[in-house]
Protein backbone atom coordinates (compact mmCIF):
# COMPACT_ATOMS: atom_id res chain seq x y z
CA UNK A 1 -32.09 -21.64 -8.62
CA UNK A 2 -30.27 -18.48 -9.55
CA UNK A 3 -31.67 -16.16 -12.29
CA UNK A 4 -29.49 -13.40 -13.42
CA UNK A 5 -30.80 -10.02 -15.08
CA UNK A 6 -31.57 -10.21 -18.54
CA UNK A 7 -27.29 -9.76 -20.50
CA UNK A 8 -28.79 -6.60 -22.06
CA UNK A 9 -29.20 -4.71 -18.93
CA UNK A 10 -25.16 -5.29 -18.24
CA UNK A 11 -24.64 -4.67 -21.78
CA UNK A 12 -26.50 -1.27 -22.12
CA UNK A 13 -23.84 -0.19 -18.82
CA UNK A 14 -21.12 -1.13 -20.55
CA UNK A 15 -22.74 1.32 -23.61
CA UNK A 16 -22.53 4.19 -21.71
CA UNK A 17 -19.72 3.67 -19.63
CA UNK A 18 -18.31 3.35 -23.22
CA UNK A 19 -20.14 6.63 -24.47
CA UNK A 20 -19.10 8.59 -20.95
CA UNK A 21 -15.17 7.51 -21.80
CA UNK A 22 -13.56 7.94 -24.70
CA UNK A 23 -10.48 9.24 -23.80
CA UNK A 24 -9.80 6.47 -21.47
CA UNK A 25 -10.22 4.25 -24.88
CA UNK A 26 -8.30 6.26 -26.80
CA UNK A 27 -5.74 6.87 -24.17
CA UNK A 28 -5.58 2.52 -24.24
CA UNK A 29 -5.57 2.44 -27.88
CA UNK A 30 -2.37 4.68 -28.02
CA UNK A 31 -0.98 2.93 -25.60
CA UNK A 32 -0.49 -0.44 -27.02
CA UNK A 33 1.14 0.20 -29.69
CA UNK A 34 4.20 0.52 -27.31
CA UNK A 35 3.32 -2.08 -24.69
CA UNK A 36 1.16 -5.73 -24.98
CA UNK A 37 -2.56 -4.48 -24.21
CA UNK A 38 -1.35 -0.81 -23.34
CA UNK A 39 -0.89 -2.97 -19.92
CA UNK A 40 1.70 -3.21 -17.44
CA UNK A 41 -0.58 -4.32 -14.61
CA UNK A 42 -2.50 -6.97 -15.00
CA UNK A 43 -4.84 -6.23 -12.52
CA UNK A 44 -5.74 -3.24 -13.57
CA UNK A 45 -7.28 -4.21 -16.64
CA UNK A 46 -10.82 -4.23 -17.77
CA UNK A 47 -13.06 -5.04 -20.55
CA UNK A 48 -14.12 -3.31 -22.65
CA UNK A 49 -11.51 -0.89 -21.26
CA UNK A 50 -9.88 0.42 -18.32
CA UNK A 51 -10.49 3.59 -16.73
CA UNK A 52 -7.13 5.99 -17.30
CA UNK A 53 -7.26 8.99 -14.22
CA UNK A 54 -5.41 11.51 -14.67
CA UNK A 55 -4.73 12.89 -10.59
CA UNK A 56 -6.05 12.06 -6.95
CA UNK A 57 -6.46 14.24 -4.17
CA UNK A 58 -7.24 12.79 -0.49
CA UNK A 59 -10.13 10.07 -1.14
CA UNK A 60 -10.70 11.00 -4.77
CA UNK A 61 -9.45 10.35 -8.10
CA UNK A 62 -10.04 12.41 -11.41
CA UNK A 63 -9.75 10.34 -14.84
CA UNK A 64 -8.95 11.47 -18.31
CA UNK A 65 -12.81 12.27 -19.52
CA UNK A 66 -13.49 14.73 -16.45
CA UNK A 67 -15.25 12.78 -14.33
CA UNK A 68 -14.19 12.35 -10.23
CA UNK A 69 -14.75 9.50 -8.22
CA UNK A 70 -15.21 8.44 -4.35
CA UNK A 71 -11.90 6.45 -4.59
CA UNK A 72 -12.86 2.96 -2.33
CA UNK A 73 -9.83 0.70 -4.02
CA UNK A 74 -6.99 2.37 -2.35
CA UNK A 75 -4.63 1.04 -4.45
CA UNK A 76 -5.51 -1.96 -4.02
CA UNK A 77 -5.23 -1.57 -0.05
CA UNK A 78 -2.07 0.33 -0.89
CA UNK A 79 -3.02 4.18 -0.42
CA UNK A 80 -4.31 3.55 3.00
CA UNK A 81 -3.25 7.37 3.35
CA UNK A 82 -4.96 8.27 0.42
CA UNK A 83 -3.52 10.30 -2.28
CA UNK A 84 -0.71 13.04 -1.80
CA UNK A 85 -1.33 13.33 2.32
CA UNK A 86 0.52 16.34 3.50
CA UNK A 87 2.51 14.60 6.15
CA UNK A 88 3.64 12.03 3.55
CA UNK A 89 4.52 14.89 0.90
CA UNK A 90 6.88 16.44 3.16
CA UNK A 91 8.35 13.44 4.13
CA UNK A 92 9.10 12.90 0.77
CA UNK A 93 10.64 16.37 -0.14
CA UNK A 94 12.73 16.31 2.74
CA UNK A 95 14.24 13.11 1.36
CA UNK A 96 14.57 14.14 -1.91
CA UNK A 97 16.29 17.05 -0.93
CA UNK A 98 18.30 14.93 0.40
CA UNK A 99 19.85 12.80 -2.26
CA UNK A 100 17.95 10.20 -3.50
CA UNK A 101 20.40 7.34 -4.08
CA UNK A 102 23.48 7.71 -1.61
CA UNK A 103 25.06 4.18 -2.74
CA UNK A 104 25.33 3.19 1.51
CA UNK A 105 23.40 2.51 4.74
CA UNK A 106 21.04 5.33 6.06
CA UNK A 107 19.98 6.10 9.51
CA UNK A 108 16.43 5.80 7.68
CA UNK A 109 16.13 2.20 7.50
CA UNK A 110 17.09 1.60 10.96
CA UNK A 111 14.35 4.03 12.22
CA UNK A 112 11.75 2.97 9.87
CA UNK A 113 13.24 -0.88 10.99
CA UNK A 114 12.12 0.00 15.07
CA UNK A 115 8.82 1.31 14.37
CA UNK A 116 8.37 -2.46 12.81
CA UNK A 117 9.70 -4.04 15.20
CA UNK A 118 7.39 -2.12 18.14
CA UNK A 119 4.71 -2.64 16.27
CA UNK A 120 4.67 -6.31 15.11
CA UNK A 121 4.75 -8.17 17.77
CA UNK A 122 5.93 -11.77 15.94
CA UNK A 123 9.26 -9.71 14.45
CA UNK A 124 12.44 -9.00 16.71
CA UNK A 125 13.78 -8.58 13.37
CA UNK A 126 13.26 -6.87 9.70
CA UNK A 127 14.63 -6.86 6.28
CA UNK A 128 13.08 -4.35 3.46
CA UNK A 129 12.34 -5.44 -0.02
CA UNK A 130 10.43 -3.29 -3.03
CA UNK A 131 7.30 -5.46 -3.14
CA UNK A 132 5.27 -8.00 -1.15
CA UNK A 133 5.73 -10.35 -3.27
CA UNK A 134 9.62 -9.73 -3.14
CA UNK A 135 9.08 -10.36 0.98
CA UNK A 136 6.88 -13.65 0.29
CA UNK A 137 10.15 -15.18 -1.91
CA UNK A 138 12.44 -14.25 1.01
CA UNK A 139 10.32 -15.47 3.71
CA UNK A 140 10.27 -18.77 1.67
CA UNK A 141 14.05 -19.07 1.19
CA UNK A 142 14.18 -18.23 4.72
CA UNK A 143 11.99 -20.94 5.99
CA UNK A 144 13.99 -23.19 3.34
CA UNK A 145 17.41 -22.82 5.00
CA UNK A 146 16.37 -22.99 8.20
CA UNK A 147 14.48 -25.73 8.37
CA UNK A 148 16.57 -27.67 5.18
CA UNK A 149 13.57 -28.86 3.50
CA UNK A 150 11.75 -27.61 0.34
CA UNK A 151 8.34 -28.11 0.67
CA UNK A 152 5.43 -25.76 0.86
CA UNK A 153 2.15 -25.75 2.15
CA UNK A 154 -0.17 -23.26 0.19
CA UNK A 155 -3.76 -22.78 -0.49
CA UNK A 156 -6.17 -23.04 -3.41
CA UNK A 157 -7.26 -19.49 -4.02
CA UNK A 158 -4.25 -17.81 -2.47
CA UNK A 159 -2.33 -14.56 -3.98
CA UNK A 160 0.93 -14.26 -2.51
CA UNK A 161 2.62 -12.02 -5.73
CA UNK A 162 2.62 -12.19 -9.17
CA UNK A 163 4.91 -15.34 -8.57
CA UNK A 164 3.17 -17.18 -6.05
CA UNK A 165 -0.32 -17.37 -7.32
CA UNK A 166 -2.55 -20.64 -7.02
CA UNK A 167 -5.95 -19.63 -7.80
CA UNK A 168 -7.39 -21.22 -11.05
CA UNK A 169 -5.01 -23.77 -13.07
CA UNK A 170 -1.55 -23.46 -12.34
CA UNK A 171 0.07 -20.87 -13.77
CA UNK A 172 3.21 -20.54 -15.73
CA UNK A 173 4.39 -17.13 -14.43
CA UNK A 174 5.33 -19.28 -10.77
CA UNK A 175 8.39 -19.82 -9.49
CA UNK A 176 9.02 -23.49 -9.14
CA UNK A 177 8.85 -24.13 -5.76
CA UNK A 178 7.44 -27.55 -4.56
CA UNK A 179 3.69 -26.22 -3.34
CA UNK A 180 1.18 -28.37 -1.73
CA UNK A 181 -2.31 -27.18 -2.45
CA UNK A 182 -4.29 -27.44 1.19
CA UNK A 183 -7.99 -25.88 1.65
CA UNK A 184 -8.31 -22.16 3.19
CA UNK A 185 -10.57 -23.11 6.41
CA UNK A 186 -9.73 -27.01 6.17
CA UNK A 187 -7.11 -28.49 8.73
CA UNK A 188 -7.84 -32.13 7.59
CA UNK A 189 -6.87 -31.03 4.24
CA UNK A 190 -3.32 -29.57 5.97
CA UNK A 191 -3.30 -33.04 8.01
CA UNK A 192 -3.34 -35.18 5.38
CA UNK A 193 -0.56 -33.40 3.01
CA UNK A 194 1.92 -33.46 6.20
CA UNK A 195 0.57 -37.01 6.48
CA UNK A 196 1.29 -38.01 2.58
CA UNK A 197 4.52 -35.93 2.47
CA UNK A 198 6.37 -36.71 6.23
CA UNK A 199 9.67 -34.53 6.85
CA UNK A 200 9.18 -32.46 3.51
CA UNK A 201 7.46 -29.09 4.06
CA UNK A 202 9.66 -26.32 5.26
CA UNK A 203 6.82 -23.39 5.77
CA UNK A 204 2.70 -23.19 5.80
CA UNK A 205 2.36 -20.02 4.07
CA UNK A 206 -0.74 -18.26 4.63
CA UNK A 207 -2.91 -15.05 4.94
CA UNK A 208 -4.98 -14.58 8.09
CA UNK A 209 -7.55 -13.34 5.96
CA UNK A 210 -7.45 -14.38 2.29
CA UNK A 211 -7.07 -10.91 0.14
CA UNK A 212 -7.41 -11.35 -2.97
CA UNK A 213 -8.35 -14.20 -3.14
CA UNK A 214 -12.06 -13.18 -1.70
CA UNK A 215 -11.50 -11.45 1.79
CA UNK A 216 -12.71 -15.01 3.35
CA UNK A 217 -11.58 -14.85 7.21
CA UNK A 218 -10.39 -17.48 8.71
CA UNK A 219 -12.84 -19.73 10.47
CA UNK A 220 -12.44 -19.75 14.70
CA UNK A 221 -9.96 -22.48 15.52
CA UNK A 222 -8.57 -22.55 11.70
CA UNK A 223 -4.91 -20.75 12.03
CA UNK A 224 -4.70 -21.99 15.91
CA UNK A 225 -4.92 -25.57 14.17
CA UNK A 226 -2.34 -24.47 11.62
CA UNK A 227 -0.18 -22.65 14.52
CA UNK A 228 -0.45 -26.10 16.16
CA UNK A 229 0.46 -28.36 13.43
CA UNK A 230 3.65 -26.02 12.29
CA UNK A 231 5.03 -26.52 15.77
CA UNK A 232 3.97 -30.39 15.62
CA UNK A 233 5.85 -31.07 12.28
CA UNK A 234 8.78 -28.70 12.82
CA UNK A 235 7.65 -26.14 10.18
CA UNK A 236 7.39 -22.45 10.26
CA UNK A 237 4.15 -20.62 10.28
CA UNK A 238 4.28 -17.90 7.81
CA UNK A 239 1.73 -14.99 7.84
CA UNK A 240 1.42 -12.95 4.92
CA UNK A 241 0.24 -9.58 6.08
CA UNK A 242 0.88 -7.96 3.14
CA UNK A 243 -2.52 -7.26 2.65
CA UNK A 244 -4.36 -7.57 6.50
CA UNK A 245 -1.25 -5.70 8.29
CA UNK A 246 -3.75 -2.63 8.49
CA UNK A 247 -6.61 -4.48 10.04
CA UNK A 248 -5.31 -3.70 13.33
CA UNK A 249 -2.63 -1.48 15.12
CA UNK A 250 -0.33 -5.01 15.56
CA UNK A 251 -1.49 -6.67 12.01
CA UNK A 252 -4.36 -9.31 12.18
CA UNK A 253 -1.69 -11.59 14.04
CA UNK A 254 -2.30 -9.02 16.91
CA UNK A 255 -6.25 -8.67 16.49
CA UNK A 256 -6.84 -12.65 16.26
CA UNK A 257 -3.43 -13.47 19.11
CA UNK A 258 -1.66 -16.16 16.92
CA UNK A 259 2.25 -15.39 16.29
CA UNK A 260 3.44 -16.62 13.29
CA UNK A 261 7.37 -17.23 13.12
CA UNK A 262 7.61 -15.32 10.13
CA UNK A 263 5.54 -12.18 8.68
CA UNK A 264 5.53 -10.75 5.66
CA UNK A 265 4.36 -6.90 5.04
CA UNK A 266 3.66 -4.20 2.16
CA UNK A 267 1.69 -2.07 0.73
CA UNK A 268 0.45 0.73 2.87
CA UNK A 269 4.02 0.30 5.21
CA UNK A 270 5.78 2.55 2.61
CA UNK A 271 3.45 5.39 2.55
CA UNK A 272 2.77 4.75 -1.04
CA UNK A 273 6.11 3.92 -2.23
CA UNK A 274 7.22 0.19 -3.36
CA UNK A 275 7.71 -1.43 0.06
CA UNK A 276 8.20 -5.13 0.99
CA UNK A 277 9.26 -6.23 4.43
CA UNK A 278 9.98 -9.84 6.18
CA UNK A 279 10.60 -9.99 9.85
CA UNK A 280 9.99 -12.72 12.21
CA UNK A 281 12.27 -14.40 14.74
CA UNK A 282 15.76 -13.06 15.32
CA UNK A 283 17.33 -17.02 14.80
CA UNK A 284 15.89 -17.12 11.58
CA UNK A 285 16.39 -13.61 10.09
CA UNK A 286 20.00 -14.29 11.87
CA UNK A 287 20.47 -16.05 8.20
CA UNK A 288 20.74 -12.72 6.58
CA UNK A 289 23.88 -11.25 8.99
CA UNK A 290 26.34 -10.55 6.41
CA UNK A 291 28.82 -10.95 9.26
CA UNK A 292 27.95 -14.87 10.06
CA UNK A 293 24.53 -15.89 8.51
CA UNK A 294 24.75 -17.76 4.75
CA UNK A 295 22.23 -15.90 3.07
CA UNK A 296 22.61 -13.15 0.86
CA UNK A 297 19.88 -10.75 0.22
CA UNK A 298 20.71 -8.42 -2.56
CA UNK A 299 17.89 -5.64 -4.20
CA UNK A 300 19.46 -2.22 -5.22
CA UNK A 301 16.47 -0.49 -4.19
CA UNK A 302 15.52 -2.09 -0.57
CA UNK A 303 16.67 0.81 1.42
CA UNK A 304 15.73 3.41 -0.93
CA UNK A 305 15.01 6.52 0.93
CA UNK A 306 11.83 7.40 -0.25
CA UNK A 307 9.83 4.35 1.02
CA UNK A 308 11.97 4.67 4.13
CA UNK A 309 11.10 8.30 4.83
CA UNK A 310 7.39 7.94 3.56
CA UNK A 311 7.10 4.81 5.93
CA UNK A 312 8.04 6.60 8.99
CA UNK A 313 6.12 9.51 8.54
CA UNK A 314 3.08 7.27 8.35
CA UNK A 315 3.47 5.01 10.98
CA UNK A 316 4.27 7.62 13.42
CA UNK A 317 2.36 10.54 12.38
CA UNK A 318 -0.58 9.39 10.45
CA UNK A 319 -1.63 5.35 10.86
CA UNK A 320 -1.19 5.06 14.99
CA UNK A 321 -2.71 2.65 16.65
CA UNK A 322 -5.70 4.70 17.48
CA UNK A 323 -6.02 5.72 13.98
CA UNK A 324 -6.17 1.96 13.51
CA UNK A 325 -8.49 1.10 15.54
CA UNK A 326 -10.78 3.78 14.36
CA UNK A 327 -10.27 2.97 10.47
CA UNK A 328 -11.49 -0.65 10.92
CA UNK A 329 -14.43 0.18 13.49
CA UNK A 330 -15.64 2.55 10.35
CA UNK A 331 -15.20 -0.77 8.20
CA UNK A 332 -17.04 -2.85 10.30
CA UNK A 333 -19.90 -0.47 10.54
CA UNK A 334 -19.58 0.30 7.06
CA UNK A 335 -19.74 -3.48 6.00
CA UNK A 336 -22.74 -4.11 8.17
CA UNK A 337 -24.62 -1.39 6.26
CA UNK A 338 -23.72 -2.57 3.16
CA UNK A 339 -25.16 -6.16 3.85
CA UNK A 340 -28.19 -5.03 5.48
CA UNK A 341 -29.13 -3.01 2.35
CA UNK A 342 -28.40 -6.34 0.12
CA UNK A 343 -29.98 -8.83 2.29
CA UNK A 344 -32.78 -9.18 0.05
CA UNK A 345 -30.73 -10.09 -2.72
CA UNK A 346 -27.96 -13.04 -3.85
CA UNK A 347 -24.72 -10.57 -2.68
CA UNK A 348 -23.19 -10.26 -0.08
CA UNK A 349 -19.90 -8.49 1.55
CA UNK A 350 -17.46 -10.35 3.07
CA UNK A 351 -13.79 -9.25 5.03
CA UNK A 352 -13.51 -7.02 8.34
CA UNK A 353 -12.02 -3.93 9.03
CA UNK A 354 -11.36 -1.07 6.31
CA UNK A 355 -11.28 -4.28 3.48
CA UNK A 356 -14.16 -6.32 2.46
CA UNK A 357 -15.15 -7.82 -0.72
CA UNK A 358 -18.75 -8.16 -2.68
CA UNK A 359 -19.46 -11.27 -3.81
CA UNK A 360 -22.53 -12.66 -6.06
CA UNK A 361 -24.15 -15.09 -3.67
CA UNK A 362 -26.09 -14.84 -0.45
CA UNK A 363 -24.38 -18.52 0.94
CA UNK A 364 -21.65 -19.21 3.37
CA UNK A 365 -18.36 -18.48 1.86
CA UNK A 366 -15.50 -20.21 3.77
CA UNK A 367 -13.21 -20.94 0.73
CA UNK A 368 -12.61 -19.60 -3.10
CA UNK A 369 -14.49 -22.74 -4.30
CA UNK A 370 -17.84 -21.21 -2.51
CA UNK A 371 -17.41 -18.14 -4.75
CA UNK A 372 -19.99 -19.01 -7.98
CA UNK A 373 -18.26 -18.56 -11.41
CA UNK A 374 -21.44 -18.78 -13.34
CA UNK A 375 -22.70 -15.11 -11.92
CA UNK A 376 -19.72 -12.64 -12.30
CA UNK A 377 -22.50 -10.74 -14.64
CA UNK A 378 -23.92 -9.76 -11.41
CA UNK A 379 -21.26 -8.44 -9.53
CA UNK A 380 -20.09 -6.66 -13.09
CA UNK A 381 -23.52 -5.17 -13.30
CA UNK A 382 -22.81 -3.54 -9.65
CA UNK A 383 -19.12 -2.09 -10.66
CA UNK A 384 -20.42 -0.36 -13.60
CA UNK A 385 -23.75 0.86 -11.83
CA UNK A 386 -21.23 2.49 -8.87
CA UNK A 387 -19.07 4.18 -11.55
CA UNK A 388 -22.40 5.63 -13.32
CA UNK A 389 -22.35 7.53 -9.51
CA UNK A 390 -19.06 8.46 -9.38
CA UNK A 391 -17.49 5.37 -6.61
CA UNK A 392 -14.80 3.78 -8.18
CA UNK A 393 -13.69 -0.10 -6.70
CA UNK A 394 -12.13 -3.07 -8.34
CA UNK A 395 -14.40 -4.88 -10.71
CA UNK A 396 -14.02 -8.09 -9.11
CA UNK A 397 -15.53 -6.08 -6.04
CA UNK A 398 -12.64 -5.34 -3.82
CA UNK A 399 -12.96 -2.06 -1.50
CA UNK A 400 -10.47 -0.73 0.79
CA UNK A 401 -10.60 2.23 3.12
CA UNK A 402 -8.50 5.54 2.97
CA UNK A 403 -8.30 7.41 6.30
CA UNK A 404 -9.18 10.63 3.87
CA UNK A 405 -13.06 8.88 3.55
CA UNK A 406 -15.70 10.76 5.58
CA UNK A 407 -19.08 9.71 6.40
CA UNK A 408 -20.40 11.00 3.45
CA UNK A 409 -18.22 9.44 1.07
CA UNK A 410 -19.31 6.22 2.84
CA UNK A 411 -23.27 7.21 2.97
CA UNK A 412 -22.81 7.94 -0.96
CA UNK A 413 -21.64 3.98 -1.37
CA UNK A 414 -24.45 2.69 1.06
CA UNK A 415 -26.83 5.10 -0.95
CA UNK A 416 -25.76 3.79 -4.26
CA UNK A 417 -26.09 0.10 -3.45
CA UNK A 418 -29.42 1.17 -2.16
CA UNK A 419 -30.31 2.37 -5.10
CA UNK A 420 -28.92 -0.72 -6.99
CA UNK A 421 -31.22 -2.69 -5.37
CA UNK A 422 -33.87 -0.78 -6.25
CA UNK A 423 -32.88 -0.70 -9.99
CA UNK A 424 -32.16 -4.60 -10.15
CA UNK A 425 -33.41 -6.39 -7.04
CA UNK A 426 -36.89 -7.28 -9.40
CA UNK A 427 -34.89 -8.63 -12.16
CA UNK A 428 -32.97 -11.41 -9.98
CA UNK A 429 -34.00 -14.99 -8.27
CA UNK A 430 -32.32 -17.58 -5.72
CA UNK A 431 -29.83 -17.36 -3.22
């Protein structure tokens, strides 16, 4: 049976993290009176109050109350280049220089458009959008008209945008596609939703590693069984990379050899700028040809030359497939450090490569449902006790790797969850 610490010892954190900020309060306070919560993120907020920083340089990030942090949320995998990288600045500059908005095709997109092309192997072809979960609508509509059915398969605990969530009770902010709710890591539960719904699903839409929705990797055999049943039933595989494109040079499709017939991409792929990309098989992204196809894809912004130019830069200056390699190798080790040091205690880090995720329990975790509820004082307890040292993550413990982070910014995090252990390992029971 699990015993958690005593709620004062989380409480008296949450004092001085109170005490240590008050400009980040303040900063909130002001805010709201101009927009609902002073929020326009949801993610990013916190009780009893978000953190407000001020600037970021490489792998760290300054906040409003003077204090700098060990950044290990890069953006939410994001700023995989960390913040303001030299090659990226000039790339920018030169673009803005440029003109920013020039109203036509650019000989950006194209470019950007090959080095996505040679380096994902599943896409012969690519459209831009300004978000991932811009590319995760169009890969849907895609799948729709090409196939000429409207179902979807989906999974409990999945995050595919701010309109395609399905963790927790359904949500009113979805778009009203019709979703069928399979298990992550369950083919029977896949099986018998193709078997209850014959001839209706269009796409199986799914992350080769679930982001936010835990960093739970697929089980062996799990996506080859989904790969197997698409082509079975006549429905497209779609992998949303947005998230696990940076866990190898190719994406994870490369890493684990599946190839999806649709991929969707983001975050770090436009150097830090909004970026959102679909590519996938040329017969099926041959609906978009304005000359013959029947879809129209409109978004004022999805050849904007910022993203373009930052994109390129980063792909072939910065994020090679070397650098790739090398990035998640660090993860992996990094990972295994971290899990040694907690063995002796109910947590645990799961994920691979440069993104992993802590969770409150020392079991198996092979879906969201394996992720205890009843114990998010625990991994709260951790969040605070890393900011006391100056390493800022999410608070639902996500942690992503910057290629800026050196092997002492890493030691510091192993050191601190040392040193967490130390502090509360006594004061907790169970598994």
């Amino acid at each position: 049976m699990f015993t958690a610490p005593d709620k004062s010892v989380l409480q008296h954190c949450i004092n001085r993290y109170t005490h240590a900020n008050p400009n980040s309060a303040r900063q909130l306070d002001l805010a709201a009176r101009v927009m609902p919560g002073g929020n326009t993120r949801s993610v990013l907020f916190y009780e009893p109050f978000p953190l407000v920083m001020s600037g970021g340089t490489g792998c760290f990030l300054d906040d409003l109350d003077g204090h700098r942090y060990v950044d290990f949320l890069a953006e939410y995998t994001a700023a995989l280049y960390g913040h303001s990288h030299p090659v990226i600045i000039q790339a920018l500059t030169t673009a803005m220089a440029n003109g920013l908005n020039l109203s036509a095709h650019t000989q950006l997109e194209a470019r950007l458009a090959t080095l996505i092309v040679e380096r994902f192997g599943c896409i012969e072809q690519v459209r831009f959008t300004n978000s991932g979960t811009e590319a995760n609508l169009l890969a849907l509509a895609a799948a729709r008209a090409y196939t000429g059915r409207d179902g979807v398969i989906a999974f409990n605990g999945a995050y595919h945008g701010g309109v395609l969530s399905f963790a927790g009770p359904g949500t009113p902010m979805n778009v009203p596609h019709r979703v069928y709710l399979a298990d992550y890591n369950d083919l029977r539960s896949v099986e018998r939703l193709l078997f209850e719904h014959p001839g209706a699903c269009a796409a199986i839409l799914v992350e080769p590693m679930l982001g936010a929705g835990g960093c739970i990797c697929a089980a062996p055999g799990f996506l080859e069984g989904l790969r197997a049943l698409s082509r079975a039933h006549g429905i497209l595989l779609v992998f949303d990379e947005v998230m696990t494109s940076r866990l190898g040079p190719g994406g994870l499709q490369e890493k684990l050899g599946i190839k999806p017939d649709l991929m969707t991409l983001g975050k770090y792929l436009g150097g830090g700028m909004p970026c959102g990309m679909l590519g996938g098989r040329r017969d099926i992204m041959a609906q978009f040809d304005p000359r013959h196809g029947r879809l129209s894809h409109a978004g004022t912004f999805n050849n904007n030359v910022l993203t373009m130019a930052a994109g390129i830069a980063g792909l072939e200056q910065v994020y090679t497939r070397e650098q790739a390699l090398a990035l998640n190798a660090r993860g992996d080790r990094l990972r295994e450090q971290l899990n040694e040091v907690l063995a002796c205690m109910p947590m645990q880090f799961t994920g691979q490569g440069s993104v992993m995720n802590l969770h409150p329990t020392g079991r198996p975790i092979l879906r969201p449902t394996d992720i205890p509820t009843d114990r998010n004082s625990l991994r709260d307890l951790f969040f605070f006790h890393l900011l006391e040292g100056g390493i800022y993550s999410a608070r639902r413990g996500l942690f992503a790797l910057s290629l800026p982070l050196t092997e002492h910014e890493m030691n510091r995090l192993v050191n601190a969850t040392q040193a967490f252990v130390e502090r509360y390992g006594g004061m907790l029971t169970g598994d």
